[in-house]
Structure formats: structure tokens, C-alpha cells
Protein backbone atom coordinates (compact mmCIF):
# COMPACT_ATOMS: atom_id res chain seq x y z
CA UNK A 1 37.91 -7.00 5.68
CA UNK A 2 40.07 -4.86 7.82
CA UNK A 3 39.79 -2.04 10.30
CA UNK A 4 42.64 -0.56 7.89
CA UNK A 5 40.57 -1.49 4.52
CA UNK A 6 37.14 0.06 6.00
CA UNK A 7 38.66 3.79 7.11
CA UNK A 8 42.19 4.42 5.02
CA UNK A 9 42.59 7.30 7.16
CA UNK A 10 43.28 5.38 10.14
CA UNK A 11 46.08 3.62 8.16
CA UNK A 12 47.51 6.74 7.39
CA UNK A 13 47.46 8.13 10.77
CA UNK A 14 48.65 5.19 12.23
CA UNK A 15 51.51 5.38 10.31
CA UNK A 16 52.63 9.20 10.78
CA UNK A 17 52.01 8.10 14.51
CA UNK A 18 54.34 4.93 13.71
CA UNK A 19 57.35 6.67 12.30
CA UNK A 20 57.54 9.46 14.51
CA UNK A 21 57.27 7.01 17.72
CA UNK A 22 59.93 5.18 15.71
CA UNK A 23 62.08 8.67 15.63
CA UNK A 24 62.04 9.07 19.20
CA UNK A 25 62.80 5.20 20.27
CA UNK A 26 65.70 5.65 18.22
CA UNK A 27 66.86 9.04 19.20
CA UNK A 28 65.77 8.13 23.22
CA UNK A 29 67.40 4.58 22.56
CA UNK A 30 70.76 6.63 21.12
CA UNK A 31 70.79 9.06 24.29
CA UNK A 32 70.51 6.14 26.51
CA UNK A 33 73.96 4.70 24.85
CA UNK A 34 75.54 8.08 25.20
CA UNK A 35 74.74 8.08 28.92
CA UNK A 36 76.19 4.31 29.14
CA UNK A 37 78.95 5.77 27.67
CA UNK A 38 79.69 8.51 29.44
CA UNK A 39 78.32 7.15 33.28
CA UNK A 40 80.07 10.11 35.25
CA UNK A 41 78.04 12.79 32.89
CA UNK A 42 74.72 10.71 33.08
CA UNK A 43 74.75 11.09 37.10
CA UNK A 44 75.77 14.44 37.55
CA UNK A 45 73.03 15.65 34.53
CA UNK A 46 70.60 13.59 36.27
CA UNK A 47 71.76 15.34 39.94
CA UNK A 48 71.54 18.38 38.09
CA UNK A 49 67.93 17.56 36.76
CA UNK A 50 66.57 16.18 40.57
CA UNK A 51 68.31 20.25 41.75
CA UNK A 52 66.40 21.99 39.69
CA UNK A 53 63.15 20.62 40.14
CA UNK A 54 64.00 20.71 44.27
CA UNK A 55 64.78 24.84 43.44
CA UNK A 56 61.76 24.93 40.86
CA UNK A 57 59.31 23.55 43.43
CA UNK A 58 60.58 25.57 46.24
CA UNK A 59 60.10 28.72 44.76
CA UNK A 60 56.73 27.41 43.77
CA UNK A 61 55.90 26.82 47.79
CA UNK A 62 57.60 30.21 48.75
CA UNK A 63 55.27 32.05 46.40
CA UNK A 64 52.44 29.97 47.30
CA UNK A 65 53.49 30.67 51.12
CA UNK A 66 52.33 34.14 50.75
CA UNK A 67 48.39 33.29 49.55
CA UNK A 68 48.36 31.31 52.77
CA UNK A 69 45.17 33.14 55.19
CA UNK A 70 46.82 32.06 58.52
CA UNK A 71 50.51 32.75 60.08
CA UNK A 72 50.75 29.01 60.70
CA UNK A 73 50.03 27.80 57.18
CA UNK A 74 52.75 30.64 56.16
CA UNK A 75 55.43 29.60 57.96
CA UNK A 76 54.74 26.25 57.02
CA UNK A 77 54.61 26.43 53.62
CA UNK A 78 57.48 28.82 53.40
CA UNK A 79 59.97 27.05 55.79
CA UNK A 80 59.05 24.42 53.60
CA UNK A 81 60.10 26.08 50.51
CA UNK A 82 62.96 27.44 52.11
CA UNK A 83 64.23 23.95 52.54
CA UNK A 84 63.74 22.89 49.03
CA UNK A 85 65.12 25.84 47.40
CA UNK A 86 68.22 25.31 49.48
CA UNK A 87 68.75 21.61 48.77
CA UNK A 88 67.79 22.50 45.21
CA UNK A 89 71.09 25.03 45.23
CA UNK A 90 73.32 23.00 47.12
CA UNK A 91 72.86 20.26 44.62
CA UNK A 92 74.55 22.64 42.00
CA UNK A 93 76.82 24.22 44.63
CA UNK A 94 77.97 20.08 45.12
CA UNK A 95 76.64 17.40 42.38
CA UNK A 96 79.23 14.79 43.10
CA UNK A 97 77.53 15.29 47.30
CA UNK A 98 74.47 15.18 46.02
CA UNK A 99 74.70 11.86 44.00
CA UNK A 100 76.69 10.44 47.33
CA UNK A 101 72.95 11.21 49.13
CA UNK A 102 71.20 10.00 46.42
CA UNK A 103 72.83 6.70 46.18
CA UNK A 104 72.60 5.99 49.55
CA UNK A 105 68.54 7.02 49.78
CA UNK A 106 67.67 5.47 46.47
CA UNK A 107 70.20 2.00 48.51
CA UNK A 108 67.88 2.26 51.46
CA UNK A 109 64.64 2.38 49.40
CA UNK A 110 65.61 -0.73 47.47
CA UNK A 111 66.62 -2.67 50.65
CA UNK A 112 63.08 -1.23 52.21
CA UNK A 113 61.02 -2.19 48.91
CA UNK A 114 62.89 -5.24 48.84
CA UNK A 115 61.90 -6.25 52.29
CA UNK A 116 58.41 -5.13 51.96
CA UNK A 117 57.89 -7.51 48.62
CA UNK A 118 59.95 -10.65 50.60
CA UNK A 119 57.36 -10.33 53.11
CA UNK A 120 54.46 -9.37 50.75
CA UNK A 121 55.19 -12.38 48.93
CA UNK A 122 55.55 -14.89 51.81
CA UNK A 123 52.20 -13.61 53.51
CA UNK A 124 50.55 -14.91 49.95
CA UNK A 125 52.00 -18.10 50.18
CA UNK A 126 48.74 -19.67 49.64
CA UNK A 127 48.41 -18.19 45.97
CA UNK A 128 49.98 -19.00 43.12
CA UNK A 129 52.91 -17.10 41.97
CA UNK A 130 53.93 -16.27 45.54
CA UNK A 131 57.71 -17.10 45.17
CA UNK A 132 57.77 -14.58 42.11
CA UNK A 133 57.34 -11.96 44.31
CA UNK A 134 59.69 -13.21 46.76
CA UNK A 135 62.36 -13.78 44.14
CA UNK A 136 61.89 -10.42 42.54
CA UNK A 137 62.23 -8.81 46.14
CA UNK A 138 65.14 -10.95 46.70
CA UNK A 139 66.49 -9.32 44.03
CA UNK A 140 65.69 -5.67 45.03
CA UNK A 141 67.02 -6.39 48.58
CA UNK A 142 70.47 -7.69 46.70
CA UNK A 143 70.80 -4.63 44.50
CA UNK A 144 70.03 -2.21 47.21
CA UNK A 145 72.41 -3.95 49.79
CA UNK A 146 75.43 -3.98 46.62
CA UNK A 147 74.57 -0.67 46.20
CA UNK A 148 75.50 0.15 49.65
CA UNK A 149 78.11 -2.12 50.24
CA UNK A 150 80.30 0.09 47.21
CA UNK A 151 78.71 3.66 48.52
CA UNK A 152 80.32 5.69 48.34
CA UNK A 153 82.72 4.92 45.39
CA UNK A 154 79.68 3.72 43.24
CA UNK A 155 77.84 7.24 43.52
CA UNK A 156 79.85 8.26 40.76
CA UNK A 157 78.14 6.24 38.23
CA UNK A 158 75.06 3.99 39.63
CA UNK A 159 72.20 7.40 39.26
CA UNK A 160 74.03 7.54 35.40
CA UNK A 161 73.61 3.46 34.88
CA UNK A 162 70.04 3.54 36.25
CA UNK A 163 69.45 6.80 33.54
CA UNK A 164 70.88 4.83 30.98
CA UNK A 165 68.94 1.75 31.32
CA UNK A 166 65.86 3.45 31.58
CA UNK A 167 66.64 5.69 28.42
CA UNK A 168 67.41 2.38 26.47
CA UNK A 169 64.29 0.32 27.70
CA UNK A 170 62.29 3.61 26.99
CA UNK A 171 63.65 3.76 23.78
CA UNK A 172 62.63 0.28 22.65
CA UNK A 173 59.69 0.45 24.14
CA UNK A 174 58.28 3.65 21.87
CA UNK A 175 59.73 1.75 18.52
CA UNK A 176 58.37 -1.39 19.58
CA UNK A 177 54.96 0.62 19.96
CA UNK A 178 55.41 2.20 17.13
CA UNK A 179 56.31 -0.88 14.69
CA UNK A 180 53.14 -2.25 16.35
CA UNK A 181 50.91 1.08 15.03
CA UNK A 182 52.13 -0.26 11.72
CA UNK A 183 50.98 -3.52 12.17
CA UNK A 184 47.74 -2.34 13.80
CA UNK A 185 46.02 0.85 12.23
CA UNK A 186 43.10 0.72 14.52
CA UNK A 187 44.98 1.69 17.76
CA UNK A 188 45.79 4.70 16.57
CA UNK A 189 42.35 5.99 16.82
């Protein structure tokens, strides 16, 4: 006998929970082909997104500056603030100079990451699955570096491709889940 068969509830919950993960894989998996679509859009609505949580979390530190007991703390956290409110701004005063920066940090963090697994991977020689880790930094190192190698020109689109992947693969991912609520009623408790 079944999970399913013992407490019908949990079959009927697990299926609510199914179709509405189902709803948003396909509406998340849809927005992620719009952004494929439309590359240019995805990056500056994701440049836009990165400004105002920079100007949202600025203000936060300037108002928290002023709960601060000491002058030093102040400063601190309100130069601090400052900053981010500013680069928050300028990122709406200049999307298309913003993504430029962007590509070029999120470039040098591959290449570092990259490195950092290549190495990772080689000091665990001695275990298996080693070169797995080496390929897949390898392969981090290689999109990094291809990344830089086209900056600027690519900073037009690569923040909008990486949006767009990621809104597809999240969008399988929930209707994958939730086809597998269907198929299993007892992980929805």
C-alpha cells in the first residue's frame, strides 16, 4: 500500500503543489526565452536589477549609519552607504557602463574560480574524480578568458545570456519538481 493510498490528503496536496510548480516552470521557462530573445533588454533589466539593490542597500547602511554609538562606526557605515547609493544611481544614470564593469568583474571571477578549481583539483590528484574538477575549471578559466577577450563588445549581451540560461534551467527545474510531486505524494508533506 502507498504513502498516497494511506493519507489521500497528501495526494491532493501534492498535486495543488504539482500544478502550480508546473505554472511557474512554464511561465519562468517562457521569460527565460523572452530574455534569449531579446539579449540587449535581458542585460540592461538585469543592470537595472544589480542598481537598485546597490541604491536599496545603501540607503539601508546610511540609515543604519545614524544608530551607530561611536563617530568611527558612523563614518564608516555611512561613507559606506554613500558609496553604494552612488554606484546604485550611476548604474541607472549609465546601464550600458555598468554592464561594461560587470562583464569584465564577473570575466575576472571566472578566470579566478577557474584557477582556484585547476589547482584544487590537481592538489587531489590522489582521489578519484580529480580530473573532473580540473576539467570543469578548465572550462571556467576558458569562458572567463572568452569573455574577456570580446569585452567590451560582448557586454551588450553576455549578463542577458547568463539571465536567460538561468531563467530556462530554473524553469525546468520547478516543472521537473513538480511532475515529480505527482509522481511522489509523500514529499509534499
Amino acid at each position: 500500500m502507498t504513502d498516497a493510498s494511506i493519507h489521500p490528503e497528501n495526494s491532493q496536496e501534492a498535486g495543488k503543489k504539482s500544478f502550480w510548480f508546473i505554472v511557474l516552470g512554464v511561465v519562468v521557462l517562457i521569460a527565460g526565452g523572452i530574455a534569449a530573445a531579446n539579449l540587449l533588454v535581458a542585460t540592461v533589466v538585469s543592470v537595472l536589477f544589480v542598481g537598485a539593490m546597490m541604491l536599496a542597500g545603501g540607503i539601508i547602511e546610511i540609515v543604519h549609519s545614524f544608530t551607530v554609538k561611536t563617530w568611527g562606526g558612523f563614518f564608516l557605515w555611512f561613507l559606506t552607504g554613500l558609496l553604494y547609493a552612488a554606484a546604485g544611481l550611476l548604474t541607472f544614470y549609465n546601464p550600458l557602463l555598468a554592464s561594461a564593469i560587470l562583464t569584465l568583474l564577473i570575466a575576472a571571477s571566472l578566470v579566478a574560480a577557474g584557477l582556484v578549481r585547476i589547482w584544487a583539483g590537481i592538489s587531489q590528484r590522489r582521489s578519484s574524480g580529480w580530473g573532473w574538477m580540473v576539467a570543469a575549471g578548465v572550462l571556467t578559466l576558458l569562458v572567463g578568458l572568452l569573455i574577456m577577450l570580446r569585452w567590451p563588445v560582448n557586454s551588450l549581451w553576455v549578463l542577458g545570456i547568463f539571465l536567460a540560461v538561468d531563467l530556462m534551467f530554473q524553469g525546468w527545474s520547478y516543472i521537473a519538481y513538480g511532475f515529480g510531486l505527482r509522481s511522489n505524494p509523500a514529499i509534499a508533506t
